[in-house]
C-alpha atoms as a PDB file:
ATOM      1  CA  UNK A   1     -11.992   8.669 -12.502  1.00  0.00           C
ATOM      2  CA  UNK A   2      -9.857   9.081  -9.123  1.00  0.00           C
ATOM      3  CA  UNK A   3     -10.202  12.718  -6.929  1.00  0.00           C
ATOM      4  CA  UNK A   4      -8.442  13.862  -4.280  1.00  0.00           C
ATOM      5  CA  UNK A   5      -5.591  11.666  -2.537  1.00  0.00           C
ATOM      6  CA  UNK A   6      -3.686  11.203   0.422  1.00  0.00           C
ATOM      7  CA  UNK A   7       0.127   9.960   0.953  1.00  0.00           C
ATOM      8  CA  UNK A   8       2.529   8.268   3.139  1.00  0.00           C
ATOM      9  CA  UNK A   9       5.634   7.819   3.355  1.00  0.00           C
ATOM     10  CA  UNK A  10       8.064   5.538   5.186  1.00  0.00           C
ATOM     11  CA  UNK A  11      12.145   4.145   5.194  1.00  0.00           C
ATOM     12  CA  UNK A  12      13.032   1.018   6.843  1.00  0.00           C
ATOM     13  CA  UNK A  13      16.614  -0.317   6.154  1.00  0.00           C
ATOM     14  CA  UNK A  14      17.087   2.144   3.224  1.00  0.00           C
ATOM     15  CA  UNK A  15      13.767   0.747   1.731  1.00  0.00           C
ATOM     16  CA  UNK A  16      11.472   3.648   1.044  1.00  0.00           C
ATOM     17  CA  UNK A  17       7.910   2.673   0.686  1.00  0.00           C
ATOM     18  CA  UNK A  18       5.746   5.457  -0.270  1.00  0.00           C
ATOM     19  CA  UNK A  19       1.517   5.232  -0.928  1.00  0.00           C
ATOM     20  CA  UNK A  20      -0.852   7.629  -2.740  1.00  0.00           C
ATOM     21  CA  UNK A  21      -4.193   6.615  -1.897  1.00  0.00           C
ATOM     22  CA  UNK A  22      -7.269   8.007  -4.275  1.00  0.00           C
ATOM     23  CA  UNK A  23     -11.354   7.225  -4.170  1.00  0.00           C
ATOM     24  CA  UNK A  24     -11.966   5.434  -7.238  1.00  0.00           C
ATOM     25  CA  UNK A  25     -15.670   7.831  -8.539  1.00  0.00           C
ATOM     26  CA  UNK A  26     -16.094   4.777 -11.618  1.00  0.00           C
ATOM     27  CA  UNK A  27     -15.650   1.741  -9.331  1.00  0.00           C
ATOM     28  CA  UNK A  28     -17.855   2.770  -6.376  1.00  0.00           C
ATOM     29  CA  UNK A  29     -21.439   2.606  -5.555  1.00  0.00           C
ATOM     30  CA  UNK A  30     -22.207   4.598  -2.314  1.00  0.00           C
ATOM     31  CA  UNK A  31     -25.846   3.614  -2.546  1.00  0.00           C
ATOM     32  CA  UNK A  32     -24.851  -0.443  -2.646  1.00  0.00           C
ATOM     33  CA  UNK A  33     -22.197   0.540   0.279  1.00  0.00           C
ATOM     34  CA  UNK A  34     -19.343   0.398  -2.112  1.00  0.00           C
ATOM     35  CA  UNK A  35     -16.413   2.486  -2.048  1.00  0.00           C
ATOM     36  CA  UNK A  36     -13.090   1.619  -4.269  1.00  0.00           C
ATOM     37  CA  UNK A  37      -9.995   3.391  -3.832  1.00  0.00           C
ATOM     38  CA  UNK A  38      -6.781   2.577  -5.262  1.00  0.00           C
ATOM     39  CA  UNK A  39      -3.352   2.945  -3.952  1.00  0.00           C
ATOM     40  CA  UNK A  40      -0.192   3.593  -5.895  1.00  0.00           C
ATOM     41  CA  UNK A  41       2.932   2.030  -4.469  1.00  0.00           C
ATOM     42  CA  UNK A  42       6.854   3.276  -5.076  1.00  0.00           C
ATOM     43  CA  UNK A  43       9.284   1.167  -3.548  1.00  0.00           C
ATOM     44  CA  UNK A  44      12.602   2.752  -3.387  1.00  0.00           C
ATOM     45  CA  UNK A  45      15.811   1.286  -2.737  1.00  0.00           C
ATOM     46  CA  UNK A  46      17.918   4.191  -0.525  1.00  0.00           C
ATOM     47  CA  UNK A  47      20.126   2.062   0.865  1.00  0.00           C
ATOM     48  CA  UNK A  48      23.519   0.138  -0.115  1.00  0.00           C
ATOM     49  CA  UNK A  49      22.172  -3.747  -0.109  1.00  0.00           C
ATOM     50  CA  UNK A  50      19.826  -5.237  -2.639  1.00  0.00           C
ATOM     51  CA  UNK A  51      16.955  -6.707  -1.741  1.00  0.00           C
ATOM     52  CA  UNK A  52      13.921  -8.349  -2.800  1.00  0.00           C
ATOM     53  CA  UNK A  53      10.354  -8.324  -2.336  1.00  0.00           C
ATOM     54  CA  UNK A  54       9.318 -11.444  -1.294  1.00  0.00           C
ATOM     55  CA  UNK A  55       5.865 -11.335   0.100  1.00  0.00           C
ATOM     56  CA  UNK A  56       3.004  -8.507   1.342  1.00  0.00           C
ATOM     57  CA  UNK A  57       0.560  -7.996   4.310  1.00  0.00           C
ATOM     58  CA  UNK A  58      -1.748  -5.398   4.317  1.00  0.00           C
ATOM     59  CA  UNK A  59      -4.220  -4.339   7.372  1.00  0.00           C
ATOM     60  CA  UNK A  60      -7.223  -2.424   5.587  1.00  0.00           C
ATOM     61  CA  UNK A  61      -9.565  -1.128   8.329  1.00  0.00           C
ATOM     62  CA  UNK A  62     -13.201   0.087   7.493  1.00  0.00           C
ATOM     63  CA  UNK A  63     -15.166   3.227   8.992  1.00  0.00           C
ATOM     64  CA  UNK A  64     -16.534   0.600  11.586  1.00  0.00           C
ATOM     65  CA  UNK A  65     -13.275  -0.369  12.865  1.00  0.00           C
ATOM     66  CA  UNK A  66     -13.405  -3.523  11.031  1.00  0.00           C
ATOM     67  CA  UNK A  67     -10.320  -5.100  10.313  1.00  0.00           C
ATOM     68  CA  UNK A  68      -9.849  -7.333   7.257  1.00  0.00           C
ATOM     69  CA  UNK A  69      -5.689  -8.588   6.956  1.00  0.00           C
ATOM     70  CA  UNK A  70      -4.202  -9.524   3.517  1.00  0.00           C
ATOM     71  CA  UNK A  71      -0.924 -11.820   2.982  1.00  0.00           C
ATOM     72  CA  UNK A  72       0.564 -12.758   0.358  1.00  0.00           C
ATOM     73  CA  UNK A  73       3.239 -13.770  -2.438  1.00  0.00           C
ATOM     74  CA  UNK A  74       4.945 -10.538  -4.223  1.00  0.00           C
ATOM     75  CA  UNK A  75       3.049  -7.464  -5.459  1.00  0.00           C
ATOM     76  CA  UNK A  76       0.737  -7.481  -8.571  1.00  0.00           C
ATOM     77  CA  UNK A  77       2.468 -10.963  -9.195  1.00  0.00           C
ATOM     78  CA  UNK A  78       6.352  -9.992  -8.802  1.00  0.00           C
ATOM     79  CA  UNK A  79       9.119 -10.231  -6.693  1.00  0.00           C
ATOM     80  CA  UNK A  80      11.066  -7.271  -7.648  1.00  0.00           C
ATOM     81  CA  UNK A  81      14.439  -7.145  -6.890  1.00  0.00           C
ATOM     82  CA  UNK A  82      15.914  -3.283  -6.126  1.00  0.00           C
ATOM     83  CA  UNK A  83      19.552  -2.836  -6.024  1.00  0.00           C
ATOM     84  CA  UNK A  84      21.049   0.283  -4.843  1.00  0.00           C
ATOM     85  CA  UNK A  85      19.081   3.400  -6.702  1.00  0.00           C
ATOM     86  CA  UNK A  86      16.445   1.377  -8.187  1.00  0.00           C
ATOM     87  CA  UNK A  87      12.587   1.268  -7.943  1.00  0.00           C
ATOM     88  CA  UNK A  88       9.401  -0.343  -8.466  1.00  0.00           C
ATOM     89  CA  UNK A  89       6.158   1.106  -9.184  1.00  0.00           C
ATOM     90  CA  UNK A  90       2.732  -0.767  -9.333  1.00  0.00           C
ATOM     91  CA  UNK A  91      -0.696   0.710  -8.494  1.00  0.00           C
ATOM     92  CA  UNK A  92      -3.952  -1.984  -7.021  1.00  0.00           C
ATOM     93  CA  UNK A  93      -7.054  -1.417  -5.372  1.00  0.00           C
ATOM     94  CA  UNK A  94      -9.477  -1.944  -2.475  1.00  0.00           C
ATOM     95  CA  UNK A  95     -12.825  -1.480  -1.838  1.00  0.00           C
ATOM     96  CA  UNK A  96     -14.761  -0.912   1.732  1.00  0.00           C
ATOM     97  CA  UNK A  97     -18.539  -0.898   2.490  1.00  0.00           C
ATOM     98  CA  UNK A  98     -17.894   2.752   4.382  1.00  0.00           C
ATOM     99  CA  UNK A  99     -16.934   5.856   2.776  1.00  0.00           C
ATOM    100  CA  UNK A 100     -13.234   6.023   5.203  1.00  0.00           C
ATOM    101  CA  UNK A 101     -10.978   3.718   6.413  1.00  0.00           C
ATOM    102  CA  UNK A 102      -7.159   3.537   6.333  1.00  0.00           C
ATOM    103  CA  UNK A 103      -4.395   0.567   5.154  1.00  0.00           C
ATOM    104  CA  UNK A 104      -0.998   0.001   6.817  1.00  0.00           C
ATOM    105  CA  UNK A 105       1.727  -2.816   6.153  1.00  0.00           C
ATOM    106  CA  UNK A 106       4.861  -4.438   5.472  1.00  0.00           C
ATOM    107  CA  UNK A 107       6.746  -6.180   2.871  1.00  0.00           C
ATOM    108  CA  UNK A 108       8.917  -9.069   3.775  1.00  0.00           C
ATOM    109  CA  UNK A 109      12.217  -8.035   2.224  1.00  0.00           C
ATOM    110  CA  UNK A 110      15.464 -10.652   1.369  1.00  0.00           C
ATOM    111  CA  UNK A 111      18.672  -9.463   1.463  1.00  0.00           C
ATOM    112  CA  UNK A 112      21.608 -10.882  -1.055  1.00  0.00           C
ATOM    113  CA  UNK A 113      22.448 -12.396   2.145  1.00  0.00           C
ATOM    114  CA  UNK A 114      19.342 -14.210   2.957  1.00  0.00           C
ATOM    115  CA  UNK A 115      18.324 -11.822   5.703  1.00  0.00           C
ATOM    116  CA  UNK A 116      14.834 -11.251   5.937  1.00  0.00           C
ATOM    117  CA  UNK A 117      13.515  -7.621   7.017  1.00  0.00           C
ATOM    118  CA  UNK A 118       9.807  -6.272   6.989  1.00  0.00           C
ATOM    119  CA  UNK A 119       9.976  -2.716   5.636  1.00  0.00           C
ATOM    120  CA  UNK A 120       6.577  -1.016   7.034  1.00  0.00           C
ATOM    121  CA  UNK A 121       4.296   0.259   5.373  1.00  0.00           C
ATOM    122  CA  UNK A 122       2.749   3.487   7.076  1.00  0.00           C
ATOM    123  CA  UNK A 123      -0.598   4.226   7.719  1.00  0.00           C
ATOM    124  CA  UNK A 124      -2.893   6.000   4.884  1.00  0.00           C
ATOM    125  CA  UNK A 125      -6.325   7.211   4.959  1.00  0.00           C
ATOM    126  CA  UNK A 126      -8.785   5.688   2.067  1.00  0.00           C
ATOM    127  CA  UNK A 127     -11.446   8.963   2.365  1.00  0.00           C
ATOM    128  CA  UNK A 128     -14.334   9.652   0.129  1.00  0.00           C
ATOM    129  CA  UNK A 129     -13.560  13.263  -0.683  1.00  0.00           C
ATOM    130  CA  UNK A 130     -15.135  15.924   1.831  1.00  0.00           C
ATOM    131  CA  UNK A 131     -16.117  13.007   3.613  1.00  0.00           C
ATOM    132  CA  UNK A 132     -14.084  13.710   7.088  1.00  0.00           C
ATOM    133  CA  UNK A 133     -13.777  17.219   8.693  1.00  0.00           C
END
């Protein structure tokens, strides 16, 4: 079970990257200092190029300013590749030992013409509900 979320939104090279962040109620244990909260990703392609999604880096930070950095291959184990008009959809999770933090990125994009771009990934809270004023 998922309650209240939180979104973000960002374009970078006509790549829209857009987050909805949720606390995850059946995969957390406050008491054992475990909070879960999944993120749904949309990845857009506004712009007139096609690209793909070649690899991922996430910086999750924790209530306590701790700051835990994630690389890696793809998304959810693909490479989608967006032409002009097209999207890609995939949802995944993280889980913190405090009850707020936030999670901001990139994703190394590849042009048809080998150019490499990051398109960012803005800044979203990961918030027990009621759990900041």
């Amino acid at each position: 079970m998922a309650t209240s979320s939180s979104v973000s939104t960002t374009l970078t090279r006509g790549i829209r990257v857009t987050v909805e962040s949720q606390y995850l109620v059946d995969r957390s244990s406050p008491a054992d200092g475990k909070f879960a909260f999944a993120y749904q990703v949309r990845i857009a392609n506004e712009g007139f190029e096609t690209a793909q999604l070649r690899s991922r880096h996430w910086v999750i930070t924790d209530g306590d300013g701790k700051v835990q950095e994630v690389r890696g291959d793809g998304v959810v184990g693909a490479q989608p590749i967006l032409g002009p008009g097209q999207e890609f959809e995939y949802v995944s999770w993280c889980q913190l030992t405090t009850p707020h933090g936030s999670m901001r990125g990139s994703y190394e994009m590849v042009t048809t013409d080998g150019e490499s771009f990051d398109a960012e990934i803005a800044a979203f809270p990961l918030a027990l509900p009621y759990s900041l004023n």
